[in-house]
C-alpha atoms as a PDB file:
ATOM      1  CA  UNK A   1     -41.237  17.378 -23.542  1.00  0.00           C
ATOM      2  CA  UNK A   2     -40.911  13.980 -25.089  1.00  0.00           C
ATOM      3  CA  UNK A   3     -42.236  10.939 -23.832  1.00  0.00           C
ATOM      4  CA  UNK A   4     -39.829  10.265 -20.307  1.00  0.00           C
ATOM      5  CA  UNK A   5     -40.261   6.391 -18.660  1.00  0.00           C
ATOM      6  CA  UNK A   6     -37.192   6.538 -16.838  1.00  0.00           C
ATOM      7  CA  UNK A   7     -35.012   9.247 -14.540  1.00  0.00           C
ATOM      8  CA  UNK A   8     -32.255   8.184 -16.676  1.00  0.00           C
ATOM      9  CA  UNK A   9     -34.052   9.967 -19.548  1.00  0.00           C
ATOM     10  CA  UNK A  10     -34.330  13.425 -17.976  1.00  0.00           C
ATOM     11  CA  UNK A  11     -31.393  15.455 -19.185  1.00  0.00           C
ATOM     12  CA  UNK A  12     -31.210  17.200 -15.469  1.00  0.00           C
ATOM     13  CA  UNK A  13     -30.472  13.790 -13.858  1.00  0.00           C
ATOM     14  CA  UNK A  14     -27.657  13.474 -17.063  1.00  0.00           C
ATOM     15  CA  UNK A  15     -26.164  16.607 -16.201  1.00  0.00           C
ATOM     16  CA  UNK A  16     -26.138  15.615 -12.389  1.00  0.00           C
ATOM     17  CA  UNK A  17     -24.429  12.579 -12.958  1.00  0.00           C
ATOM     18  CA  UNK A  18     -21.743  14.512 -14.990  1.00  0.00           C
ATOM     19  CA  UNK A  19     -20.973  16.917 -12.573  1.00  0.00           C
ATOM     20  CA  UNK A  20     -20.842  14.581  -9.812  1.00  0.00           C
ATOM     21  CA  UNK A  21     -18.086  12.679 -11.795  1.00  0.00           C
ATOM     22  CA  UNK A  22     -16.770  15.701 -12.461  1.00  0.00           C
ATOM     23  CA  UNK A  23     -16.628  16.695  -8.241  1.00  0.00           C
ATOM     24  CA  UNK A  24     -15.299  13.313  -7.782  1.00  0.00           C
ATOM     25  CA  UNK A  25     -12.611  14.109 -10.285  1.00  0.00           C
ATOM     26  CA  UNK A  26     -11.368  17.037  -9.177  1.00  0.00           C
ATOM     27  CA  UNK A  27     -11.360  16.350  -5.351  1.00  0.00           C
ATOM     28  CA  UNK A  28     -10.140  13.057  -5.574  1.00  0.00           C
ATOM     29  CA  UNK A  29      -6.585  13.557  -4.025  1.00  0.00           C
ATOM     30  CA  UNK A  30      -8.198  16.439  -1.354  1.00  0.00           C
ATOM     31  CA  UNK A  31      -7.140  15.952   1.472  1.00  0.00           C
ATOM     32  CA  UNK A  32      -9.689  17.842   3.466  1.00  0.00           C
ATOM     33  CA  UNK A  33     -11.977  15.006   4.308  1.00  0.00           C
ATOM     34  CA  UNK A  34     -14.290  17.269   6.120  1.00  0.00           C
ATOM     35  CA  UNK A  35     -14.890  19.257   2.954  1.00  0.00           C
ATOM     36  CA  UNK A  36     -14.578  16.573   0.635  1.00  0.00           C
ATOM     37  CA  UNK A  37     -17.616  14.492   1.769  1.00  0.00           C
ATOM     38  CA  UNK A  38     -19.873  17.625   2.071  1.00  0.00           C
ATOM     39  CA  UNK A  39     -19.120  18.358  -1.902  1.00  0.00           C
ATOM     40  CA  UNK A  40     -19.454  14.529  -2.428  1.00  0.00           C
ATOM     41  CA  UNK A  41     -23.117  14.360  -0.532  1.00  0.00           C
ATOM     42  CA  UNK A  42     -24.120  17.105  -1.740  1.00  0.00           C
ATOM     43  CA  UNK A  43     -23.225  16.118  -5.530  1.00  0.00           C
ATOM     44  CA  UNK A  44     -24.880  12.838  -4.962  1.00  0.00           C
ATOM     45  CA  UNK A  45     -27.976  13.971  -3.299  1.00  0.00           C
ATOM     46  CA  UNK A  46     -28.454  16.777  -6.899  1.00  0.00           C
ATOM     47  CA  UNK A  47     -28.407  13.337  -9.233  1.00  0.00           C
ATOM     48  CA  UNK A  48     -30.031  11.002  -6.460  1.00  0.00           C
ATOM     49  CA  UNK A  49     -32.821  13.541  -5.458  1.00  0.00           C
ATOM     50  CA  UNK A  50     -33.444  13.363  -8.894  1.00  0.00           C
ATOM     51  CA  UNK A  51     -33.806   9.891  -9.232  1.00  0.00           C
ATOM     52  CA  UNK A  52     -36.099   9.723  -6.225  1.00  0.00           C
ATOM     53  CA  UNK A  53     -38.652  12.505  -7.388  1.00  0.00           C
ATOM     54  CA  UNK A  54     -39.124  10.861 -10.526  1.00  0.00           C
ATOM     55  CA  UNK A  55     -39.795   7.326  -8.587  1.00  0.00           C
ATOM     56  CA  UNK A  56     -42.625   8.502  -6.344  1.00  0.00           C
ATOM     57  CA  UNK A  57     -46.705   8.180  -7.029  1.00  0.00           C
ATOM     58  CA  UNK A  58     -47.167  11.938  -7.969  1.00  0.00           C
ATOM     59  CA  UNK A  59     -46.185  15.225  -9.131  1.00  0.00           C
ATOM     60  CA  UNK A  60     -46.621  16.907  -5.872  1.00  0.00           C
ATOM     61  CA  UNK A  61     -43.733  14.582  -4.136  1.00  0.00           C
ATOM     62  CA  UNK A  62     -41.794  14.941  -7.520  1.00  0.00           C
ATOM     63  CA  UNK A  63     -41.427  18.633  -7.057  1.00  0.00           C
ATOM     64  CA  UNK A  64     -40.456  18.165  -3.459  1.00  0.00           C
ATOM     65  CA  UNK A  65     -37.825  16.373  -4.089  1.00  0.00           C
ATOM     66  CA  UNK A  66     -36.012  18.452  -7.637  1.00  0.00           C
ATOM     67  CA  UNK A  67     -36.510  21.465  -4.680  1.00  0.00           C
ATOM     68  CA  UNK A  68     -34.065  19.339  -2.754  1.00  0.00           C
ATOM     69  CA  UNK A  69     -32.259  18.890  -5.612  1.00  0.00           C
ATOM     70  CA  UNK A  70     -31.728  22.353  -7.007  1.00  0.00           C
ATOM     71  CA  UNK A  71     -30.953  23.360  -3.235  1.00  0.00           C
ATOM     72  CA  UNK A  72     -27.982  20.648  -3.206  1.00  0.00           C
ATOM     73  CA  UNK A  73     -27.318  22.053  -6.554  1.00  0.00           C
ATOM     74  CA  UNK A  74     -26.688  25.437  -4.855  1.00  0.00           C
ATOM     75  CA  UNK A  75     -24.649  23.933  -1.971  1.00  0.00           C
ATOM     76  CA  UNK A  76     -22.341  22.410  -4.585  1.00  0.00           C
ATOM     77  CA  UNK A  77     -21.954  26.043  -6.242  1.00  0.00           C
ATOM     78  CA  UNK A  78     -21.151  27.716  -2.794  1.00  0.00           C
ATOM     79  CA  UNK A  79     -18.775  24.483  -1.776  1.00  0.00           C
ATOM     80  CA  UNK A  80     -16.841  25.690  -4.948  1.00  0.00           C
ATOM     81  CA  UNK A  81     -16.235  28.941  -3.521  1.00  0.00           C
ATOM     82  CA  UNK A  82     -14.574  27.433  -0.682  1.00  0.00           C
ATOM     83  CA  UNK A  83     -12.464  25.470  -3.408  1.00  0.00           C
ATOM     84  CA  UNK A  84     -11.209  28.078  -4.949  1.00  0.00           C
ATOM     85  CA  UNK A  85     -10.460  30.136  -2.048  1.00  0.00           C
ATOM     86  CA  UNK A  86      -8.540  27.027  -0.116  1.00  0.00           C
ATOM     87  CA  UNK A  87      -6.791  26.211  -3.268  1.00  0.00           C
ATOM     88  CA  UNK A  88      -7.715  22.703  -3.696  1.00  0.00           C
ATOM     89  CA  UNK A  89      -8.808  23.707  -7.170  1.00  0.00           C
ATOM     90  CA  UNK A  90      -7.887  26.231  -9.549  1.00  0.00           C
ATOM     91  CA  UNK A  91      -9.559  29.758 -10.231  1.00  0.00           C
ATOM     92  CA  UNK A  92     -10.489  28.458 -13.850  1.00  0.00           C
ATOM     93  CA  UNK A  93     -12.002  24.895 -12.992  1.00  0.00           C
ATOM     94  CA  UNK A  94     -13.971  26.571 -10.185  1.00  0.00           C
ATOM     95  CA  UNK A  95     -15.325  29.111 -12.786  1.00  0.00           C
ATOM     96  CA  UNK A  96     -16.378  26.119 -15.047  1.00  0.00           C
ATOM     97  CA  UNK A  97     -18.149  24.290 -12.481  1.00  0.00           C
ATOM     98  CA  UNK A  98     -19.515  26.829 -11.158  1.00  0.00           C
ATOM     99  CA  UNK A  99     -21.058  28.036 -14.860  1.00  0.00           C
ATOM    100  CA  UNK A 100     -21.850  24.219 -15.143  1.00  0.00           C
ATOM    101  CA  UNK A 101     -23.924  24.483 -11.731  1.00  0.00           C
ATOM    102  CA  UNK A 102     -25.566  27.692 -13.772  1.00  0.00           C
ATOM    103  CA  UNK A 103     -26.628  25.879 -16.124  1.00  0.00           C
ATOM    104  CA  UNK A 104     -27.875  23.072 -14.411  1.00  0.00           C
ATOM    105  CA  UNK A 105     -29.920  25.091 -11.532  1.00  0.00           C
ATOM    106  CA  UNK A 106     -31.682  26.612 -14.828  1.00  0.00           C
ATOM    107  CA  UNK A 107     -32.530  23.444 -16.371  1.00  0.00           C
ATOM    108  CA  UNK A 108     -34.166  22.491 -12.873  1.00  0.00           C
ATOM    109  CA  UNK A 109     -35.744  25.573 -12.234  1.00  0.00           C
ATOM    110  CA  UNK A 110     -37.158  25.006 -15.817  1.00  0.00           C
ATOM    111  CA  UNK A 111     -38.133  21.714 -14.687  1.00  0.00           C
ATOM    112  CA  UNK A 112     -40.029  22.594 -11.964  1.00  0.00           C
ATOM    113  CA  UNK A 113     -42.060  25.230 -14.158  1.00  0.00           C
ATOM    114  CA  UNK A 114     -42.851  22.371 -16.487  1.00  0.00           C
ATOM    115  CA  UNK A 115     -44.466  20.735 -13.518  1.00  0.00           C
ATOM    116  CA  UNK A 116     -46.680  23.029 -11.878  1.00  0.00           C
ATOM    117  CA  UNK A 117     -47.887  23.816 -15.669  1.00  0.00           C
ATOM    118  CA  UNK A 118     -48.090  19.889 -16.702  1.00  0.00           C
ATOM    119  CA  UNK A 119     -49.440  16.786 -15.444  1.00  0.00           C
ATOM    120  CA  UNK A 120     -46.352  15.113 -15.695  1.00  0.00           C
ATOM    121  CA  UNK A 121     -45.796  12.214 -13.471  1.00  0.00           C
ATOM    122  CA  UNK A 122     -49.133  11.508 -13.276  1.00  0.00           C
ATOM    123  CA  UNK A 123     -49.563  10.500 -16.835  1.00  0.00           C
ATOM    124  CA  UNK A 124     -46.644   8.644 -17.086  1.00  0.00           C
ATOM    125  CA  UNK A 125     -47.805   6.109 -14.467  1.00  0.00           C
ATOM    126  CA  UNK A 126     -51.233   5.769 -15.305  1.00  0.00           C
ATOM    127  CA  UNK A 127     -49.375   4.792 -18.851  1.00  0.00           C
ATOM    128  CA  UNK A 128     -50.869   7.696 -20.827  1.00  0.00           C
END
Protein backbone atom coordinates (compact mmCIF):
# COMPACT_ATOMS: atom_id res chain seq x y z
CA UNK A 1 0.00 0.00 0.00
CA UNK A 2 1.40 3.35 -0.94
CA UNK A 3 2.20 6.01 1.28
CA UNK A 4 -1.69 7.30 2.63
CA UNK A 5 -1.64 10.98 4.71
CA UNK A 6 -5.12 11.61 4.22
CA UNK A 7 -8.74 9.54 4.30
CA UNK A 8 -9.26 11.19 1.09
CA UNK A 9 -6.46 8.98 -0.28
CA UNK A 10 -7.92 5.59 0.63
CA UNK A 11 -9.77 4.30 -2.39
CA UNK A 12 -12.58 2.71 0.15
CA UNK A 13 -13.48 6.23 1.42
CA UNK A 14 -13.52 7.16 -2.76
CA UNK A 15 -15.80 4.49 -3.44
CA UNK A 16 -18.02 5.52 -0.35
CA UNK A 17 -18.36 8.87 -1.42
CA UNK A 18 -19.48 7.60 -4.92
CA UNK A 19 -22.05 5.49 -3.84
CA UNK A 20 -23.43 7.84 -1.45
CA UNK A 21 -23.88 10.31 -4.43
CA UNK A 22 -25.04 7.68 -6.17
CA UNK A 23 -28.00 6.82 -3.11
CA UNK A 24 -28.62 10.43 -3.10
CA UNK A 25 -29.23 10.26 -6.81
CA UNK A 26 -31.44 7.74 -7.11
CA UNK A 27 -33.71 8.47 -4.05
CA UNK A 28 -33.84 11.95 -4.52
CA UNK A 29 -37.59 12.35 -5.56
CA UNK A 30 -38.62 9.21 -2.89
CA UNK A 31 -41.10 9.98 -1.28
CA UNK A 32 -40.81 7.57 1.57
CA UNK A 33 -39.06 9.79 4.02
CA UNK A 34 -38.90 7.07 6.54
CA UNK A 35 -36.85 4.94 4.17
CA UNK A 36 -35.10 7.58 2.55
CA UNK A 37 -33.12 8.89 5.58
CA UNK A 38 -32.22 5.32 6.77
CA UNK A 39 -30.44 4.72 3.12
CA UNK A 40 -29.10 8.35 3.44
CA UNK A 41 -27.50 7.66 7.19
CA UNK A 42 -26.53 4.74 6.48
CA UNK A 43 -24.63 5.85 3.12
CA UNK A 44 -23.09 8.64 5.03
CA UNK A 45 -22.03 6.83 8.07
CA UNK A 46 -19.96 3.93 5.18
CA UNK A 47 -17.85 7.24 3.81
CA UNK A 48 -17.92 9.17 7.28
CA UNK A 49 -16.95 6.05 9.42
CA UNK A 50 -14.28 6.01 7.16
CA UNK A 51 -13.11 9.29 7.60
CA UNK A 52 -13.25 8.96 11.37
CA UNK A 53 -11.14 5.63 11.64
CA UNK A 54 -8.49 7.05 9.72
CA UNK A 55 -8.51 10.36 12.13
CA UNK A 56 -8.02 8.58 15.45
CA UNK A 57 -4.46 7.90 17.46
CA UNK A 58 -4.26 4.12 16.50
CA UNK A 59 -4.91 1.15 14.54
CA UNK A 60 -6.97 -0.53 17.11
CA UNK A 61 -9.77 2.45 17.00
CA UNK A 62 -9.17 2.50 13.13
CA UNK A 63 -10.47 -0.98 12.76
CA UNK A 64 -13.37 -0.24 15.03
CA UNK A 65 -14.60 2.12 13.17
CA UNK A 66 -14.14 0.48 9.01
CA UNK A 67 -16.22 -2.51 11.20
CA UNK A 68 -18.85 0.17 11.49
CA UNK A 69 -18.32 0.99 8.22
CA UNK A 70 -18.53 -2.27 6.33
CA UNK A 71 -21.68 -3.00 8.65
CA UNK A 72 -23.40 0.35 7.22
CA UNK A 73 -22.07 -0.91 4.02
CA UNK A 74 -24.28 -4.02 4.49
CA UNK A 75 -27.33 -2.02 5.69
CA UNK A 76 -27.12 -0.03 2.45
CA UNK A 77 -27.09 -3.49 0.42
CA UNK A 78 -30.19 -4.87 2.38
CA UNK A 79 -31.98 -1.14 2.16
CA UNK A 80 -31.68 -1.90 -1.66
CA UNK A 81 -33.67 -4.89 -1.37
CA UNK A 82 -36.41 -2.98 0.02
CA UNK A 83 -35.90 -0.61 -3.12
CA UNK A 84 -36.39 -2.87 -5.45
CA UNK A 85 -39.18 -4.64 -3.94
CA UNK A 86 -41.23 -1.13 -3.18
CA UNK A 87 -40.40 0.03 -6.59
CA UNK A 88 -38.74 3.21 -5.88
CA UNK A 89 -35.94 1.91 -8.04
CA UNK A 90 -35.63 -0.36 -10.81
CA UNK A 91 -34.64 -4.20 -10.80
CA UNK A 92 -31.41 -3.22 -12.86
CA UNK A 93 -30.11 -0.11 -10.78
CA UNK A 94 -30.72 -2.16 -7.62
CA UNK A 95 -28.57 -4.99 -9.16
CA UNK A 96 -25.76 -2.38 -9.86
CA UNK A 97 -25.68 -0.99 -6.52
CA UNK A 98 -25.99 -3.76 -5.01
CA UNK A 99 -22.74 -5.36 -7.10
CA UNK A 100 -21.21 -1.85 -6.31
CA UNK A 101 -21.85 -2.55 -2.42
CA UNK A 102 -19.96 -6.09 -3.44
CA UNK A 103 -17.33 -4.62 -4.37
CA UNK A 104 -16.91 -2.17 -1.89
CA UNK A 105 -17.58 -4.57 1.33
CA UNK A 106 -14.48 -6.52 -0.36
CA UNK A 107 -12.25 -3.68 -0.60
CA UNK A 108 -13.03 -3.09 3.25
CA UNK A 109 -12.85 -6.45 4.29
CA UNK A 110 -9.43 -6.29 2.45
CA UNK A 111 -8.76 -3.31 4.38
CA UNK A 112 -9.22 -4.58 7.54
CA UNK A 113 -6.83 -7.66 6.72
CA UNK A 114 -4.20 -5.11 5.79
CA UNK A 115 -4.53 -3.86 9.31
CA UNK A 116 -4.35 -6.59 11.63
CA UNK A 117 -1.21 -7.71 9.31
CA UNK A 118 0.36 -3.96 9.18
CA UNK A 119 1.20 -1.25 11.41
CA UNK A 120 -0.64 1.11 9.55
CA UNK A 121 -1.89 4.09 11.34
CA UNK A 122 0.64 3.98 13.64
CA UNK A 123 3.40 4.79 11.27
CA UNK A 124 1.73 7.29 9.54
CA UNK A 125 1.45 9.52 12.64
CA UNK A 126 4.63 9.01 14.14
CA UNK A 127 5.65 10.35 10.38
CA UNK A 128 7.44 7.14 9.36
Amino acid sequence: MGTIKKFEDLEIWQLARELLNLIYDDFRNCKDFCFKNQIYSAGISIMNNIAEGFSRETDRELKQFINISRGSNGEVKSMYYVAEDQSYVSVKTAGNRRQRISVLNTKITNFIFYLKTHDFQDKRLKGA
